[in-house]
Protein backbone atom coordinates (compact mmCIF):
# COMPACT_ATOMS: atom_id res chain seq x y z
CA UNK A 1 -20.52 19.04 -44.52
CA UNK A 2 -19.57 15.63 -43.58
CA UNK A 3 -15.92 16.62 -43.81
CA UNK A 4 -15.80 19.51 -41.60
CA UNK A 5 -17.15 17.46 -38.86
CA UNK A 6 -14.44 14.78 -39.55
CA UNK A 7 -12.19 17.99 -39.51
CA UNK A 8 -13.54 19.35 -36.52
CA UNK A 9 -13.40 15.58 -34.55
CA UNK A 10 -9.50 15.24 -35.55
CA UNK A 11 -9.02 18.79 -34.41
CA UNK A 12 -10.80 17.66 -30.97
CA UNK A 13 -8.58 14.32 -30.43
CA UNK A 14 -5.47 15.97 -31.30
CA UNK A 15 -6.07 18.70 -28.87
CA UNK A 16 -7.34 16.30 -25.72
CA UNK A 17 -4.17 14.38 -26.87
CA UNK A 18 -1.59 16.88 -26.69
CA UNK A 19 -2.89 17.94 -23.65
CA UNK A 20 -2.67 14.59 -22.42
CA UNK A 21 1.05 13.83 -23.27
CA UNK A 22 1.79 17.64 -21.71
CA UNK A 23 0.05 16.44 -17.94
CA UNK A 24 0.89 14.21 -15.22
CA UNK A 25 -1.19 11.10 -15.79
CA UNK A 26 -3.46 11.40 -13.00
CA UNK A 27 -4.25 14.28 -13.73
CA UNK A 28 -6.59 13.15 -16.84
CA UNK A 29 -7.94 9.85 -14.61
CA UNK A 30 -11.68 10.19 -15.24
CA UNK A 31 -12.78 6.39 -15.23
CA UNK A 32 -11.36 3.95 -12.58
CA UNK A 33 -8.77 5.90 -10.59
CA UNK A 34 -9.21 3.81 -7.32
CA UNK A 35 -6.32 2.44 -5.60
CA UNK A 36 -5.24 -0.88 -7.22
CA UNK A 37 -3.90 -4.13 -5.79
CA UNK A 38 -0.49 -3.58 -6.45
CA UNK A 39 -0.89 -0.46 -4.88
CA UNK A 40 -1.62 -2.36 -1.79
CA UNK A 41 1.17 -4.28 -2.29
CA UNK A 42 3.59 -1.40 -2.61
CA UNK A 43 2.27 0.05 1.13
CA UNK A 44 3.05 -3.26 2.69
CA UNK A 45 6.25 -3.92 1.25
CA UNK A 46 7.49 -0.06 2.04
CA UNK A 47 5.97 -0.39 5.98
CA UNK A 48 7.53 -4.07 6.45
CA UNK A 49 10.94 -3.00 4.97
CA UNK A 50 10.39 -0.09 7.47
CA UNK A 51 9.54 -1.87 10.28
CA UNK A 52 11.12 -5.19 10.05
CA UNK A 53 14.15 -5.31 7.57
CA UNK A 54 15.02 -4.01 4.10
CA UNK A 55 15.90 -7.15 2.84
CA UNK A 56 12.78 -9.21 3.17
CA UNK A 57 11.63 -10.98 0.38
CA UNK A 58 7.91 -11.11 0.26
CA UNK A 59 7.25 -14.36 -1.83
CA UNK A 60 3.08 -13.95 -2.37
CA UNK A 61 0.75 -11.45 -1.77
CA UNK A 62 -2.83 -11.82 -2.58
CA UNK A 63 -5.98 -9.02 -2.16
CA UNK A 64 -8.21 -11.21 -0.83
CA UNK A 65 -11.62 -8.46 -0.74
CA UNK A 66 -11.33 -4.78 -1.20
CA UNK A 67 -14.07 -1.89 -1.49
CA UNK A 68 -14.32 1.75 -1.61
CA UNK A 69 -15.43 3.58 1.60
CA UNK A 70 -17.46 6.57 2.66
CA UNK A 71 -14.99 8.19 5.27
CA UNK A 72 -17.91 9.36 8.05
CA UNK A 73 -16.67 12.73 9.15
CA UNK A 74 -13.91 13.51 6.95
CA UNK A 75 -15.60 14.74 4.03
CA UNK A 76 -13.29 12.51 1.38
CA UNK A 77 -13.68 8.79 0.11
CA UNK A 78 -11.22 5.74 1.22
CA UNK A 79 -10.35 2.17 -0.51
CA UNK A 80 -9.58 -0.37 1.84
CA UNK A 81 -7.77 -3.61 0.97
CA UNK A 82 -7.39 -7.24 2.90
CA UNK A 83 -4.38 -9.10 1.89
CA UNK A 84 -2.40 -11.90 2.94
CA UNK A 85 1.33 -12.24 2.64
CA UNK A 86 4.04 -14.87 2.78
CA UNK A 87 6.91 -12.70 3.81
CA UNK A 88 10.95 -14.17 4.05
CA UNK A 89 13.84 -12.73 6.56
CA UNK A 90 16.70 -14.12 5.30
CA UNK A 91 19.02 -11.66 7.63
CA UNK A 92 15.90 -12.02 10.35
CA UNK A 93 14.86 -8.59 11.88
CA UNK A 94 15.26 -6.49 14.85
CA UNK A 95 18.28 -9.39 15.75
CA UNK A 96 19.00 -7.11 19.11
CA UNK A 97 15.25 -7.75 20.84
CA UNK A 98 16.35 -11.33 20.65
CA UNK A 99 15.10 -13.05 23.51
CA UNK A 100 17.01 -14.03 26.10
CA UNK A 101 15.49 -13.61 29.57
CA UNK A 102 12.60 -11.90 28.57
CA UNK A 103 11.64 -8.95 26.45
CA UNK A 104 14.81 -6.10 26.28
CA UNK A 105 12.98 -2.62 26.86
CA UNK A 106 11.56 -1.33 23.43
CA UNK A 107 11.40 -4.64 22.28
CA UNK A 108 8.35 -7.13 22.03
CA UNK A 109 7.53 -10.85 23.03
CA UNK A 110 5.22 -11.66 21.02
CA UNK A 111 6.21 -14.08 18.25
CA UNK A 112 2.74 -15.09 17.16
CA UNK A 113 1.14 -11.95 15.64
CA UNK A 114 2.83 -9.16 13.56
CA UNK A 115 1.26 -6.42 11.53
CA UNK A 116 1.85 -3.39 9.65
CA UNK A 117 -0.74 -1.47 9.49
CA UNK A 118 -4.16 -2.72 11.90
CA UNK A 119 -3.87 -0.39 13.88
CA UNK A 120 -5.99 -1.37 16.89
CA UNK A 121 -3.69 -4.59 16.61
CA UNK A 122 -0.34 -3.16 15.94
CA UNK A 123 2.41 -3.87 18.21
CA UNK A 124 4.74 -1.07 18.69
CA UNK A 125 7.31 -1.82 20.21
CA UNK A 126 10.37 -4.26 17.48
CA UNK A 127 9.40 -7.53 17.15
CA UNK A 128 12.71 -10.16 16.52
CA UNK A 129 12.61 -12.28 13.65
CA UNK A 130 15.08 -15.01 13.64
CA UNK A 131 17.26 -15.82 10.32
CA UNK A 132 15.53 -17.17 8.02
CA UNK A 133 11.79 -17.71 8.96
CA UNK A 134 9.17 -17.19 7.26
CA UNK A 135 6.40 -15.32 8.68
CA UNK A 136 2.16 -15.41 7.43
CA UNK A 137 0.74 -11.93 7.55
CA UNK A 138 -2.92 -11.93 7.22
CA UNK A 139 -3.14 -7.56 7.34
CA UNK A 140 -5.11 -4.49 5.69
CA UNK A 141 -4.17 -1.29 4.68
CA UNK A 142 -6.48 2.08 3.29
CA UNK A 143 -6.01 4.97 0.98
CA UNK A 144 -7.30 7.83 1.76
CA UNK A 145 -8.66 10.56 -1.24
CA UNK A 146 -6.87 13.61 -1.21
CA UNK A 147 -7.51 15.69 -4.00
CA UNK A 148 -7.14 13.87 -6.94
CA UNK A 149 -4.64 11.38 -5.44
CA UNK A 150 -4.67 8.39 -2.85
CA UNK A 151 -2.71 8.25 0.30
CA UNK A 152 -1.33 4.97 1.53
CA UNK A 153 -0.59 4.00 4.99
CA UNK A 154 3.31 4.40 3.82
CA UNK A 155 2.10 7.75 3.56
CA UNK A 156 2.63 8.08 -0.09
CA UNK A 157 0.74 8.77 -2.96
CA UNK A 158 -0.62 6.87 -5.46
């Protein structure tokens, strides 16, 4: 008796694992699925390279709180991360708003607050980064459940 269960339990784990090793990984994710700090990470460093330059080096990046939400409304869940950043331009970014006279059209004056992602904060219009600085991004960004994957801000999946 006691080695038919033992035959039946092998059976069991060699079935859940094939079927493991034949699906997409988050496609088994029962136990802590959420979106992860390096996840976070990811986001900003696709929507700065976006919006600023592709060759900015970000040299730290800490999660400072994060938590899951209850999306009122939506019907799905959210994660929602706080971060700060130490981000380098070595080429600088958006060199053609650079100020001389005033703001060019499309282009911002503001030099004291950048963001890429609050976006009851965010300034739209390019923001000129001279060579070389370094610029302090204290930011957020959210996932959003869909399905059985999380959308970032970047609008990719994770």
């Amino acid at each position: 008796m006691k080695s038919y269960k033992t035959i039946v339990h092998i059976m069991a784990l060699s079935l859940l694992g094939a079927l493991a090793g034949a699906a997409p990984a988050k496609a088994f994710c029962l136990v802590n699925c959420e979106p992860k700090p390096e996840h976070a990470k990811q986001v900003f460093e696709n929507l700065i390279k976006k919006k600023f330059d592709k060759d900015v080096v970000i040299e730290d990046f800490k999660v400072t709180r994060f938590w899951p939400l209850d999306v009122e409304g939506a019907g799905h869940a959210g994660y929602e991360f706080y971060y700060t950043a130490k981000v380098r331009f070595p080429k600088g970014a958006n060199l053609e708003c650079k100020p001389e006279g005033g703001a060019k059209p499309g282009c911002s004056d503001n030099t004291s607050y950048y963001s890429t992602t609050i976006q009851n904060q965010m300034i739209k219009d390019k923001q000129y980064i001279e060579p070389g600085r370094v610029i302090d991004f204290s930011d957020e960004t959210r996932f959003d459940e869909e399905g059985s994957k999380w959308k970032g801000q970047d609008g990719n999946f994770y």
